[in-house]
Protein backbone atom coordinates (compact mmCIF):
# COMPACT_ATOMS: atom_id res chain seq x y z
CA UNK A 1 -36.53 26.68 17.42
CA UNK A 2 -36.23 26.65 21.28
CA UNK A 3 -32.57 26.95 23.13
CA UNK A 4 -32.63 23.64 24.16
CA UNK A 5 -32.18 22.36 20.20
CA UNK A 6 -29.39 24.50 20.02
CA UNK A 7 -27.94 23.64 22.86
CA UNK A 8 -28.31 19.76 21.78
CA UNK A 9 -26.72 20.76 18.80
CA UNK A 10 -23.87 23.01 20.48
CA UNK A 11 -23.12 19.81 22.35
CA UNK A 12 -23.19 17.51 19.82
CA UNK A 13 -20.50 19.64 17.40
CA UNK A 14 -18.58 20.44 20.05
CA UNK A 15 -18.56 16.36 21.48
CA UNK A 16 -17.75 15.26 17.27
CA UNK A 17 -14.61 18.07 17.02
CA UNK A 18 -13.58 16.61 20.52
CA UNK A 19 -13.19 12.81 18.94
CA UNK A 20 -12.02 14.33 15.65
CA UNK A 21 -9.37 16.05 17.63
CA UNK A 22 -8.50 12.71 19.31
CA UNK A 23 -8.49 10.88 16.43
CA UNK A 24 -5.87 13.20 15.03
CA UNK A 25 -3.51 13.62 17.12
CA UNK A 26 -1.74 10.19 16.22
CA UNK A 27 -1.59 11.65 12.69
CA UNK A 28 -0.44 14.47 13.52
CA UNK A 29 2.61 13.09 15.42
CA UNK A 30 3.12 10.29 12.37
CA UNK A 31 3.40 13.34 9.82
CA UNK A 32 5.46 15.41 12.22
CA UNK A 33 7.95 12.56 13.36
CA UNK A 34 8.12 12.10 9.51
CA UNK A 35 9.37 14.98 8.64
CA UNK A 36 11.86 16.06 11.43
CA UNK A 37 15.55 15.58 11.80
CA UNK A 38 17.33 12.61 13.83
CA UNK A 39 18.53 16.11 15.65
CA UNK A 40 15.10 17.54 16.64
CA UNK A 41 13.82 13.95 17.65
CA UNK A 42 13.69 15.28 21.71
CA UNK A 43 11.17 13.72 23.98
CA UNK A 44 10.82 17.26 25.56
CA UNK A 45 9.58 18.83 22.42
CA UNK A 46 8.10 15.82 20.31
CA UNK A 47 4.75 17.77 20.05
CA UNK A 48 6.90 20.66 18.02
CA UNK A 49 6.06 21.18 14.80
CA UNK A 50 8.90 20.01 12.42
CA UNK A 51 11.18 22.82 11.48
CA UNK A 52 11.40 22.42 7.69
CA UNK A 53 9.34 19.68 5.67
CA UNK A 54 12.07 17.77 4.80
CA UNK A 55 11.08 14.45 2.28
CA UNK A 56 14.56 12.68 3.16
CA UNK A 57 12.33 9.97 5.75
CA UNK A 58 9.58 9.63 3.21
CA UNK A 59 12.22 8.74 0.58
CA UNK A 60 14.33 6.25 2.42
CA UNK A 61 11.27 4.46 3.45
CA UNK A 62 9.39 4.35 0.09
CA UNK A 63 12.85 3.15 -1.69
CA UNK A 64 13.05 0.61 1.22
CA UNK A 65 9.68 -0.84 0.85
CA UNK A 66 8.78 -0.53 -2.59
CA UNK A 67 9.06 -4.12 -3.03
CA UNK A 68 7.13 -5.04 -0.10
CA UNK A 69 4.35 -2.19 -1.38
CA UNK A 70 4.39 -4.35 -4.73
CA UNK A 71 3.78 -7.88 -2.96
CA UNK A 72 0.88 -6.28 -0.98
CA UNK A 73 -0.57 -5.27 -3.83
CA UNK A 74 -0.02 -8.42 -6.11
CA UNK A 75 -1.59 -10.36 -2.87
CA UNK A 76 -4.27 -7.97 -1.76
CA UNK A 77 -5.92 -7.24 -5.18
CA UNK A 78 -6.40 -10.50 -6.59
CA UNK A 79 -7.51 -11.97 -3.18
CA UNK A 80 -9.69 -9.28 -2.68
CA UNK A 81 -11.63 -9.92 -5.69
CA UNK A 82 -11.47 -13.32 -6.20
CA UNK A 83 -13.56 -13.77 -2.26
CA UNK A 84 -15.70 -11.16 -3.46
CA UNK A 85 -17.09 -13.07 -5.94
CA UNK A 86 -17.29 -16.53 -4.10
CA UNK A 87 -18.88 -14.77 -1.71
CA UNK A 88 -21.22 -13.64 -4.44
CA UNK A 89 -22.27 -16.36 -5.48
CA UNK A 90 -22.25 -18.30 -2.22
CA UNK A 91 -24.72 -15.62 -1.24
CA UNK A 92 -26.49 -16.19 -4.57
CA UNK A 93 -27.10 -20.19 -3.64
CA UNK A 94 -27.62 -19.30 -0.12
CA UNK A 95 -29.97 -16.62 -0.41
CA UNK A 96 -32.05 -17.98 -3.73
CA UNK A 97 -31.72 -21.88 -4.02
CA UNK A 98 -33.11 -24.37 -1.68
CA UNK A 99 -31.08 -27.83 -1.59
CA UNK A 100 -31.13 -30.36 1.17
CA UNK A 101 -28.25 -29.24 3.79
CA UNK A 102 -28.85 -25.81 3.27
CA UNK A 103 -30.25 -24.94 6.93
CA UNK A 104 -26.58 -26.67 8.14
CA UNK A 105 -24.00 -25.20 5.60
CA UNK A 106 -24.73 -21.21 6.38
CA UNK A 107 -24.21 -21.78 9.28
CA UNK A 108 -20.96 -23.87 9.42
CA UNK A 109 -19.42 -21.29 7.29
CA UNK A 110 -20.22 -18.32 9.81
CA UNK A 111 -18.24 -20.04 12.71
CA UNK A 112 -15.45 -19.80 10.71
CA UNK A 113 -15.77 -15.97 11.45
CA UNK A 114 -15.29 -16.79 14.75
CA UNK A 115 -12.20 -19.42 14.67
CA UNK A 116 -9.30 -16.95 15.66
CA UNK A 117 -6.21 -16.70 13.64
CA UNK A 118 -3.93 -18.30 16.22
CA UNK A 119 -6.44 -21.63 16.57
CA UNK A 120 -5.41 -22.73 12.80
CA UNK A 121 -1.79 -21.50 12.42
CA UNK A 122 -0.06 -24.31 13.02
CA UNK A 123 -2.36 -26.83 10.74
CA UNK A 124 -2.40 -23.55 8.17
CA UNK A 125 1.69 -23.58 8.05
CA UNK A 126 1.50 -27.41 7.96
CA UNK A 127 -0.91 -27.92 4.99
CA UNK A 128 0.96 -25.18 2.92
CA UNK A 129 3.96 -26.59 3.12
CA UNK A 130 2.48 -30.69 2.50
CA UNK A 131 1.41 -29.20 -0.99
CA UNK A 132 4.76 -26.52 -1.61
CA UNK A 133 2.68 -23.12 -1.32
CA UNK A 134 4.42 -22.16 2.05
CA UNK A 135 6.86 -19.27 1.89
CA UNK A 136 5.22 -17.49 -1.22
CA UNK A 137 2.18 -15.17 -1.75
CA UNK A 138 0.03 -18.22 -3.25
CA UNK A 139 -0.15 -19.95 -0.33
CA UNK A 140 -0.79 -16.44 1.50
CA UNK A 141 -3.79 -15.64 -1.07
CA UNK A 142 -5.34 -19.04 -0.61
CA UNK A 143 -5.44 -18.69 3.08
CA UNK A 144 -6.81 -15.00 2.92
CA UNK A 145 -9.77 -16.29 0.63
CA UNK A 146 -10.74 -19.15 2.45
CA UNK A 147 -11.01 -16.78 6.03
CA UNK A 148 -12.88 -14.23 4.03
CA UNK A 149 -15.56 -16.22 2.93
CA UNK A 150 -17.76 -16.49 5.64
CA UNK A 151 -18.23 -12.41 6.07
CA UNK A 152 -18.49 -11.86 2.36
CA UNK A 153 -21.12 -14.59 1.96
CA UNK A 154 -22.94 -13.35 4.86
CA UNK A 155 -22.84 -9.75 3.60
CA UNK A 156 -24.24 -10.79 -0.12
CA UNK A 157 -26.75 -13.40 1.38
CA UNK A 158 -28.33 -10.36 3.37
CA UNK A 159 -28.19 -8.43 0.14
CA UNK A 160 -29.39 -11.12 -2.01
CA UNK A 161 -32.16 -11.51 0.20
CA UNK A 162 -33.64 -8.51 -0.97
CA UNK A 163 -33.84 -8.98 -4.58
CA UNK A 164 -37.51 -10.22 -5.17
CA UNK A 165 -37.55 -13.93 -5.96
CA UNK A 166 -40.01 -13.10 -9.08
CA UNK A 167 -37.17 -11.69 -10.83
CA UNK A 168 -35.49 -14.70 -10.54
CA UNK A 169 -38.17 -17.03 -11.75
CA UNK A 170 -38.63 -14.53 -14.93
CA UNK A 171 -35.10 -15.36 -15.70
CA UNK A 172 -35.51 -18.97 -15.29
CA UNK A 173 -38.67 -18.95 -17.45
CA UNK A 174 -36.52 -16.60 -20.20
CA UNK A 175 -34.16 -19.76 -20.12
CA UNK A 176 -31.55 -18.65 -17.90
CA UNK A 177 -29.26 -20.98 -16.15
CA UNK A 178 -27.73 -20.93 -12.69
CA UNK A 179 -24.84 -18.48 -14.27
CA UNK A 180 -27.62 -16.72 -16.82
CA UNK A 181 -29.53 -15.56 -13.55
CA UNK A 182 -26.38 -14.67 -11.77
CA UNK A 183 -24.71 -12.79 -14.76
CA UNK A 184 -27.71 -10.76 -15.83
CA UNK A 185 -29.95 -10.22 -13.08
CA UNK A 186 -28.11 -10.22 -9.73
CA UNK A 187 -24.39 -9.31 -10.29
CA UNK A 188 -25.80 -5.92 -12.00
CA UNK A 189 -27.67 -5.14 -8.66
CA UNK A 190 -24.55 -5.72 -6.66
CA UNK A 191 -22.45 -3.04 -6.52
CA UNK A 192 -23.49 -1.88 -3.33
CA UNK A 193 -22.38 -5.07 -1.98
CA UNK A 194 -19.11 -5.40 -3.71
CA UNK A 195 -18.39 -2.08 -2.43
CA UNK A 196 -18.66 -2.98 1.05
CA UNK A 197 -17.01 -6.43 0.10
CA UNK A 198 -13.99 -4.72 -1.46
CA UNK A 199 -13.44 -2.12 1.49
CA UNK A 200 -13.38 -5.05 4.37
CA UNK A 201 -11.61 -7.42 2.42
CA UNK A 202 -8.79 -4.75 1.06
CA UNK A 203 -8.27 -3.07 4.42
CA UNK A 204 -8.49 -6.83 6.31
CA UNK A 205 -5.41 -8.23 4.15
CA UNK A 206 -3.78 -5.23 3.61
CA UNK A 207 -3.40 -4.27 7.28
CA UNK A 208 -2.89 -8.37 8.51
CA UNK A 209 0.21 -9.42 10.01
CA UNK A 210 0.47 -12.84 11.90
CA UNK A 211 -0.56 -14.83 9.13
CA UNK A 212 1.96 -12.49 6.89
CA UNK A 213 4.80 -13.04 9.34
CA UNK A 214 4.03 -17.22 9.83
CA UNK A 215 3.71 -18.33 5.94
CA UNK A 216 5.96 -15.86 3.98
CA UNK A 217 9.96 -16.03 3.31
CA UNK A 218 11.79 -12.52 3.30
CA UNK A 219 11.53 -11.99 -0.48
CA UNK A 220 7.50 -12.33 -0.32
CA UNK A 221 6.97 -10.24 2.61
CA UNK A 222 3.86 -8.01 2.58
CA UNK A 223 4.17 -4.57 3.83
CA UNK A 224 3.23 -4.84 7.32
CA UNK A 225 6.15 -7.58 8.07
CA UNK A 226 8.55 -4.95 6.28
CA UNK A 227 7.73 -2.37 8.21
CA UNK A 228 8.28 -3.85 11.72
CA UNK A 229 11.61 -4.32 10.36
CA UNK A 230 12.19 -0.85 9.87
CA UNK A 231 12.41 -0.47 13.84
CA UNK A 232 14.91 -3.27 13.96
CA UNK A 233 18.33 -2.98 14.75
CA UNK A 234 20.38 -0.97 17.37
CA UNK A 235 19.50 1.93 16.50
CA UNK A 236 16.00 3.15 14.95
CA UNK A 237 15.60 5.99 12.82
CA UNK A 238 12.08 6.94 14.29
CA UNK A 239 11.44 9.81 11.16
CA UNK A 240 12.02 6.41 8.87
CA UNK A 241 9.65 4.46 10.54
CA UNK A 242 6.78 7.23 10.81
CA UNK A 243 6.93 7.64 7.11
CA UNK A 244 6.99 4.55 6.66
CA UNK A 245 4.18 4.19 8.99
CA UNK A 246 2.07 6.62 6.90
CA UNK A 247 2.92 5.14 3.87
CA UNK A 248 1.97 1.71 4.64
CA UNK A 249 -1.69 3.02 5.95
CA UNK A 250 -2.28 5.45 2.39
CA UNK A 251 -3.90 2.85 0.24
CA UNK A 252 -6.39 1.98 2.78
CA UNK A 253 -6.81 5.57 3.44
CA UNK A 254 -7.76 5.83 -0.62
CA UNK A 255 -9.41 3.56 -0.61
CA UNK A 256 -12.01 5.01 2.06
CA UNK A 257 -11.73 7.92 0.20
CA UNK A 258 -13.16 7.09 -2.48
CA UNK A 259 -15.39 4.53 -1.44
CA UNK A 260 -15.95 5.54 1.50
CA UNK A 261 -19.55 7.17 1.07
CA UNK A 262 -20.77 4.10 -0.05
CA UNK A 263 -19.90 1.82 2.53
CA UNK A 264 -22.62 2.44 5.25
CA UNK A 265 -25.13 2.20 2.35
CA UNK A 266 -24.02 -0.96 1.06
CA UNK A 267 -23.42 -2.02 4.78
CA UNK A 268 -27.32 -1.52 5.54
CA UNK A 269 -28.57 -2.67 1.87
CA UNK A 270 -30.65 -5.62 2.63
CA UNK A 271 -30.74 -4.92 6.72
CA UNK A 272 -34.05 -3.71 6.78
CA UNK A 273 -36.83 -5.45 4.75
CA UNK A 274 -40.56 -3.85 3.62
C-alpha cells in the first residue's frame, strides 16, 4: 500500500480521536463536578480531577428524583410503544393498501413533523384541560403519541415498502385478514424498524421539556422539569446538579448501548431499493 493510504488513514484516526476528545470533555466535567466537594468547586481549578470519588452528590440527587425517574418511565415506555405500533400499522396501510385519499393523507401527516412545539401549545394546554387530562401524565402521553406519528409512520412506510407485495397477496389468498397479514407476515419482519422506532421515540420523550413543563402539575413532573429545579434557589449545589445531570441522561445512554448497533441498519432498511 502506498504512503498516501496511510497517510489518509493517519488523518482520518487522528481527525475521529480529535471529535471523540471533544465530545468528551462535557462528560468529563459532568462526572468530575459530580463527584467533588462544595469546597473544591473553584473556577481556577474546575478542570482538576476530583480528589476522592465521593457518591454523597449522586445520592442526594437520585433520592431527590426518584419519583420524577418513575413518572418518566411510566410516561416514556408506554408512549413509546404504543406510537410504535400506530406507526406500524399506519405504515402497513400506507405502504400496502390503496384507498381513495391515500396520495393526500401521507402527506398531511408528515407536516405535522414540521409544526413546531410552540405553534400548538396553547390549543394543546386548552384541549387537555376541556376534557380533564391537563396536569397528569395521560394527557402528556396522548400528546407525545399524536407528535410521534408522523416520523414513525414515515420510518415503517419506507420499511414496509420493501417487503414484496407477493407475500402479501399469498396471505390474502391463505385467508388472512387486514390483522392476519399484519400479525404473521409483516410485524415478524419488523424489528429492524421497531428498533429504530423505539430509540427516537424513547430518547425524543425522555429528553423533552416544554411540553413537560406546560401540561404537568408538580407531582407528575418528568425528569427533565425536576432537574431544572435542582439549580433553583439561592444557592446551587453544582456537584447535585451534575449528578443529577448524568443521571437523568443514563437511560438514554442504555439504551444506545444496547441498541445502538442496530440503529443505522434499521435507519437505512428500506432506503435503498433493488
Amino acid at each position: 500500500m502506498s504512503a498516501s493510504y496511510y497517510l489518509r488513514r493517519t488523518s482520518t484516526y487522528a481527525l475521529l480521536i480529535l471529535l471523540l476528545i471533544l465530545f468528551l470533555i462535557p462528560v468529563y466535567m459532568v462526572l468530575a463536578t459530580s463527584f467533588k466537594t462544595q469546597q473544591e468547586l473553584n473556577l481556577l481549578r474546575v478542570w482538576d480531577p476530583p480528589q476522592s470519588l465521593r457518591m454523597d452528590a449522586f445520592t442526594e440527587a437520585f433520592n431527590t428524583l426518584l419519583p420524577y425517574i418513575i413518572n418518566s418511565l411510566a410516561l416514556t415506555i408506554p408512549a413509546t410503544i404504543i406510537s410504535a405500533i400506530l406507526g406500524s400499522l399506519n405504515g402497513y396501510v400506507l405502504s400496502k393498501w390503496r384507498f381513495p385519499g391515500a396520495n393526500v393523507i401521507f402527506p398531511a401527516m408528515l407536516f405535522g413533523m414540521f409544526i413546531p412545539y410552540q405553534s400548538i401549545l396553547i390549543p394543546l394546554f386548552q384541549m387537555l384541560k376541556s376534557i380533564g387530562m391537563y396536569g397528569n401524565l395521560w394527557g402528556l402521553m396522548v400528546a407525545h403519541i399524536v407528535y410521534g406519528l408522523p416520523i414513525t409512520t414515515l420510518i415503517f412506510r419506507n420499511y414496509y415498502a420493501e417487503v414484496p407485495t407477493e407475500m402479501i397477496e399469498a396471505g390474502q389468498i391463505d385467508g388472512a385478514d387486514f390483522f392476519g397479514i399484519y400479525r404473521r407476515i409483516l410485524f415478524p419482519l419488523s424489528v429492524p424498524g421497531f428498533v429504530v422506532v423505539i430509540i427516537w421515540q424513547f430518547t425524543q420523550i425522555w429528553n423533552e421539556y416544554l411540553f413537560a413543563v406546560t401540561l404537568t402539575s408538580r407531582n407528575s413532573w418528568p425528569i427533565t422539569v425536576a432537574l431544572s429545579q435542582l439549580g433553583a434557589g439561592q444557592a446551587i449545589n453544582y456537584t447535585v446538579q451534575m449528578a443529577g445531570s448524568f443521571l437523568t441522561a443514563m437511560p438514554t445512554l442504555l439504551v444506545y448501548i444496547l441498541l445502538g448497533r442496530y440503529f443505522i441498519r434499521g435507519l437505512l432498511a428500506g432506503s435503498v431499493k433493488g
